[in-house]
N, C-alpha and C. Protein backbone atom coordinates (compact mmCIF):
# COMPACT_ATOMS: atom_id res chain seq x y z
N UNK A 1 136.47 12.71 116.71
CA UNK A 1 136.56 11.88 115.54
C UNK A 1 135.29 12.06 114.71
N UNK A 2 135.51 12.03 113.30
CA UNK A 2 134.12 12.51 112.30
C UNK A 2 133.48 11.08 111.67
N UNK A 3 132.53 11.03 112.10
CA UNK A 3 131.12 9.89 112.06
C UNK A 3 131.47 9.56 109.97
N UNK A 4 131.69 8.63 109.40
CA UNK A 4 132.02 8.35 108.40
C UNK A 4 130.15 8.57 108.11
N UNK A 5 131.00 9.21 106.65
CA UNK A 5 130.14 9.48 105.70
C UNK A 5 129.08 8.65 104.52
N UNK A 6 128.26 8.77 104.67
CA UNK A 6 127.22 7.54 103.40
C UNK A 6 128.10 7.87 102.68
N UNK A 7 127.89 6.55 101.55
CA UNK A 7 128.77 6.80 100.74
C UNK A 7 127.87 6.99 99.25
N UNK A 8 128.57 7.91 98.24
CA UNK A 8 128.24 8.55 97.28
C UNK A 8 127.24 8.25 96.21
N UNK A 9 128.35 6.99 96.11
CA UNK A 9 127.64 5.96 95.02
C UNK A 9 126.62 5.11 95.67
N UNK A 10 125.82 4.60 94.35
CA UNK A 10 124.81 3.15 94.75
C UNK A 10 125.54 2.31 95.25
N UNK A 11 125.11 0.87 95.49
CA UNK A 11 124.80 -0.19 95.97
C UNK A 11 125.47 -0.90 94.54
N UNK A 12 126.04 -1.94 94.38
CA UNK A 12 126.24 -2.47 93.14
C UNK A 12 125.42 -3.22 92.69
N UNK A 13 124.74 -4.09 93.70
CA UNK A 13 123.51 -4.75 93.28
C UNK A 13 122.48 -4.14 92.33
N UNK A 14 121.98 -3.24 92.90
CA UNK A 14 120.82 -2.29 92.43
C UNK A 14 121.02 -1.65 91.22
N UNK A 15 122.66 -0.88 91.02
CA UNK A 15 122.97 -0.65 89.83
C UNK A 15 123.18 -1.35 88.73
N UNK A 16 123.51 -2.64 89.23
CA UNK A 16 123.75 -3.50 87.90
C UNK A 16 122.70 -4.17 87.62
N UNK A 17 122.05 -3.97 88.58
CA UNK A 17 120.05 -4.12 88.10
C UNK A 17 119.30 -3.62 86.78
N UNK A 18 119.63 -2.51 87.32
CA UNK A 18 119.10 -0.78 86.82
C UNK A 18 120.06 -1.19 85.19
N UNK A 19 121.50 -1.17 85.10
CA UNK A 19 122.06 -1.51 83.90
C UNK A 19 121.58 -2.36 83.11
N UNK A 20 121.33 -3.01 84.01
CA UNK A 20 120.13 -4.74 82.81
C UNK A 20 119.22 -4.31 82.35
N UNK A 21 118.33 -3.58 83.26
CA UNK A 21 116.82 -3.44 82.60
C UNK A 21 116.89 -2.31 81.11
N UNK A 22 118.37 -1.26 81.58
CA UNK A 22 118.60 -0.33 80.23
C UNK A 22 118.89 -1.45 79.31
N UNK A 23 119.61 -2.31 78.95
CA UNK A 23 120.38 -3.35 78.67
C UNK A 23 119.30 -3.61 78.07
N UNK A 24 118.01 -4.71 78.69
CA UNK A 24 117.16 -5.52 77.61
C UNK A 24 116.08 -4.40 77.22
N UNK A 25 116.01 -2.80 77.67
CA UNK A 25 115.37 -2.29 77.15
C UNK A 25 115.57 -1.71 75.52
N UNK A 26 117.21 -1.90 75.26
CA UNK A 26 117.74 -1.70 74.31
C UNK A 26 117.98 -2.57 73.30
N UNK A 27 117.25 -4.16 73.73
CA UNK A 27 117.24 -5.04 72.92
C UNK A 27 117.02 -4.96 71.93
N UNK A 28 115.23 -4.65 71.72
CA UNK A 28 114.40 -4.19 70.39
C UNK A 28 115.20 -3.24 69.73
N UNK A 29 116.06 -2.60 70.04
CA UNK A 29 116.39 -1.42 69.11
C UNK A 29 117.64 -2.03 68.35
N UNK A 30 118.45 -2.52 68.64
CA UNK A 30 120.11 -3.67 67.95
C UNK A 30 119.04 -4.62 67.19
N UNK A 31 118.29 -5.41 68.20
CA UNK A 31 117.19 -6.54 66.80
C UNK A 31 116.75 -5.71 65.80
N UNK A 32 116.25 -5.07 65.63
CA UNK A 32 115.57 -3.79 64.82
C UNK A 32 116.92 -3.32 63.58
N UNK A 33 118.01 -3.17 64.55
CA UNK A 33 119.01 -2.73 63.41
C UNK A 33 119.98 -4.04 63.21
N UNK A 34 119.94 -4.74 63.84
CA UNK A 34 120.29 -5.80 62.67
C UNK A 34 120.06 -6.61 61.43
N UNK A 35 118.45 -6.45 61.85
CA UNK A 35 117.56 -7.37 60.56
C UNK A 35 117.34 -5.92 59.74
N UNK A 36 117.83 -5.29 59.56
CA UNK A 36 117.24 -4.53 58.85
C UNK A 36 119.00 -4.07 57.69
N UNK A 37 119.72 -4.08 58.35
CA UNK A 37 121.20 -4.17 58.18
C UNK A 37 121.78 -5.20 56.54
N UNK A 38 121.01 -6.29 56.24
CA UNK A 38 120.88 -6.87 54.97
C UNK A 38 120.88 -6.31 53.79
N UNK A 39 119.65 -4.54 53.95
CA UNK A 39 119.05 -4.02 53.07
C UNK A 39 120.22 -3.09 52.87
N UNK A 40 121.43 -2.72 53.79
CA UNK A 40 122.01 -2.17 53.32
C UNK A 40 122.74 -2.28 52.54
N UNK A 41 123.55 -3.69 52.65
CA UNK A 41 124.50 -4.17 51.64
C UNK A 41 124.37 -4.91 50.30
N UNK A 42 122.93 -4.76 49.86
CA UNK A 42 122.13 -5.48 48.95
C UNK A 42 122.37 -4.19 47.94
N UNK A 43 122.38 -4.37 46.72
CA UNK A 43 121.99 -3.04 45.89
C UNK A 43 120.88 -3.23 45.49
N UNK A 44 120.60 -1.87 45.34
CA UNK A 44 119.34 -1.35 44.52
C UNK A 44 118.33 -1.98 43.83
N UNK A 45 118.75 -2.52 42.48
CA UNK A 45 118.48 -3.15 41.55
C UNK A 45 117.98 -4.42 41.76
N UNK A 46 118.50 -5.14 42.98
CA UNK A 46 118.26 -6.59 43.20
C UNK A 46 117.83 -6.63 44.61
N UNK A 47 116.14 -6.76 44.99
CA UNK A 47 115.80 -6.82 46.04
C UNK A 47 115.50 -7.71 46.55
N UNK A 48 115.70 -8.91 45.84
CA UNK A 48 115.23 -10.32 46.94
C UNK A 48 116.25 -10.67 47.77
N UNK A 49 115.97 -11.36 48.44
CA UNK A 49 116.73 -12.00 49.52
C UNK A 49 117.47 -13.57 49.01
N UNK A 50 118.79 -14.07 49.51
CA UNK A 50 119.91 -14.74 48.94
C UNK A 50 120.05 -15.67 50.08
N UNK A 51 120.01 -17.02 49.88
CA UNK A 51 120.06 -18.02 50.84
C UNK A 51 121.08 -17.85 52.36
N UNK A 52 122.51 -16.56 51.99
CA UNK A 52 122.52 -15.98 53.13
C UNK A 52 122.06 -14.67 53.91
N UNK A 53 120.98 -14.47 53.25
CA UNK A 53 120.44 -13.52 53.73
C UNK A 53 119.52 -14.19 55.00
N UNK A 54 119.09 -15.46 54.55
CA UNK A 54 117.99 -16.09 55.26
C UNK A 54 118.67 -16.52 56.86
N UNK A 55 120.15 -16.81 56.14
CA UNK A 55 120.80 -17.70 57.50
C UNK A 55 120.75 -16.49 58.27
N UNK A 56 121.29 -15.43 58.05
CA UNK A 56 121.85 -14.66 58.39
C UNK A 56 120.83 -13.71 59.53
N UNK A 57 119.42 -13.72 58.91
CA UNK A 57 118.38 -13.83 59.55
C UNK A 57 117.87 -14.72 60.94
N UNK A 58 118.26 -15.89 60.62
CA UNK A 58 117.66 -17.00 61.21
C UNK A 58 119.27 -17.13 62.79
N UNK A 59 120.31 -16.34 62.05
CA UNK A 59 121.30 -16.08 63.02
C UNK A 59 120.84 -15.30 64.06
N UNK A 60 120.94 -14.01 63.78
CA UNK A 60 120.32 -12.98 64.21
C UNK A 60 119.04 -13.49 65.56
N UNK A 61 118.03 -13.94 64.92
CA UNK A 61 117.17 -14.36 65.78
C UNK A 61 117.44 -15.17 66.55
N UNK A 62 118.07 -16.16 66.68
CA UNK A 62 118.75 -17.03 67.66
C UNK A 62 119.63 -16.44 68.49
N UNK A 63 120.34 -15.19 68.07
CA UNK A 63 121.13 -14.19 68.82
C UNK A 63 120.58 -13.75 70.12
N UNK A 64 119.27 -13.18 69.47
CA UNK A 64 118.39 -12.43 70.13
C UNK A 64 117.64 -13.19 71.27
N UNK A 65 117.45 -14.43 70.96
CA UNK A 65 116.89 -15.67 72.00
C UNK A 65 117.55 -16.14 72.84
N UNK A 66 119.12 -15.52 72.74
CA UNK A 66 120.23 -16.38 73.58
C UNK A 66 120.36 -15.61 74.76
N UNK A 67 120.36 -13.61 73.70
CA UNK A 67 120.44 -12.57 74.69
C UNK A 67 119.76 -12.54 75.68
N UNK A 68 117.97 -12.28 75.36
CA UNK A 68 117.22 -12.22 76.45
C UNK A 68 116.94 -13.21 76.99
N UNK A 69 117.64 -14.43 76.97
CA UNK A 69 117.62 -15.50 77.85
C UNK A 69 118.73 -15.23 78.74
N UNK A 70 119.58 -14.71 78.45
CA UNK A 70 121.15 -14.23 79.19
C UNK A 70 120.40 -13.21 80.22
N UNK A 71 119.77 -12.02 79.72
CA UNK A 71 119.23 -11.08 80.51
C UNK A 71 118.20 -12.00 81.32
N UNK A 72 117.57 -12.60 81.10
CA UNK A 72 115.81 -12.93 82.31
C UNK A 72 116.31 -13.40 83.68
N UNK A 73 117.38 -13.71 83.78
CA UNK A 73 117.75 -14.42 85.63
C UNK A 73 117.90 -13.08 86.53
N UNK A 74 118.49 -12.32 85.90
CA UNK A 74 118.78 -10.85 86.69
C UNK A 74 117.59 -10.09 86.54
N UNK A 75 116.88 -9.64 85.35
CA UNK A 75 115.63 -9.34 85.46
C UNK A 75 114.53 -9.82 86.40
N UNK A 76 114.64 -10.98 86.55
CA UNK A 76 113.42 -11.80 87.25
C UNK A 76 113.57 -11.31 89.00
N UNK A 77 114.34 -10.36 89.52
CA UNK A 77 114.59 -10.20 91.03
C UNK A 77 113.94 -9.01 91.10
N UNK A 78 113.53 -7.61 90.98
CA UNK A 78 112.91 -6.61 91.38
C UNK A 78 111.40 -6.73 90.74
N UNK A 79 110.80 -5.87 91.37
CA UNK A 79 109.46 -5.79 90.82
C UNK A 79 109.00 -4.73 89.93
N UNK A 80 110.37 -3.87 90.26
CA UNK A 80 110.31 -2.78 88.95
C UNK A 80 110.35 -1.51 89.35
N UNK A 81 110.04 -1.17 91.13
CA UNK A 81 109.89 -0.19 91.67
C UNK A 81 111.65 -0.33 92.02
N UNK A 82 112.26 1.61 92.22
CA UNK A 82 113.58 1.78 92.76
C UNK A 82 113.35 2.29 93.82
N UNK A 83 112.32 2.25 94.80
CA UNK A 83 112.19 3.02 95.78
C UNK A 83 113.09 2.51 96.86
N UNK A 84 112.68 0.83 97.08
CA UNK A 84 113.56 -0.11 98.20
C UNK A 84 114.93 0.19 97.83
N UNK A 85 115.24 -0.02 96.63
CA UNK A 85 116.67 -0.24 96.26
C UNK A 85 117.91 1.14 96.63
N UNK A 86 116.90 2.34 96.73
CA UNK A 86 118.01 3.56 97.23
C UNK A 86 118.01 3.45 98.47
């Protein structure tokens, strides 16, 4: 009879670790293109900002406060090294 084999894949724990930390590492970059996302639909000619521009802003950032509050419970368990985790 043949001794079963490790198996291929990770651990799900560890991977869906590893997915988070890509996850809030990719935060700054969606915040970054969202607030910046205003300037697109604004024309040319008229560059100030429009009382929903502000909300829309002030959305955004609250977004962003909800996210990496969503991400920090799963973040908060490794120390950052993957050595234990393989």
């Amino acid at each position: 009879m043949r001794r079963p084999r490790r198996p291929l894949f990770l651990a799900r724990a560890p991977y869906r670790r590893r997915r988070l930390r890509d996850a809030a590492r990719l935060l700054p970059v969606l915040g970054a293109f969202l607030l910046i996302l205003p300037l697109l639909w604004t024309p040319d000619s008229h560059m100030s900002l429009s009382s929903g521009d502000v909300v829309y802003f002030f959305g955004v950032w609250l977004f962003l406060i909800g996210l990496a509050a969503a991400f920090a419970p799963g973040l908060r368990g490794g120390d950052g090294t993957d050595e234990e985790e393989d």
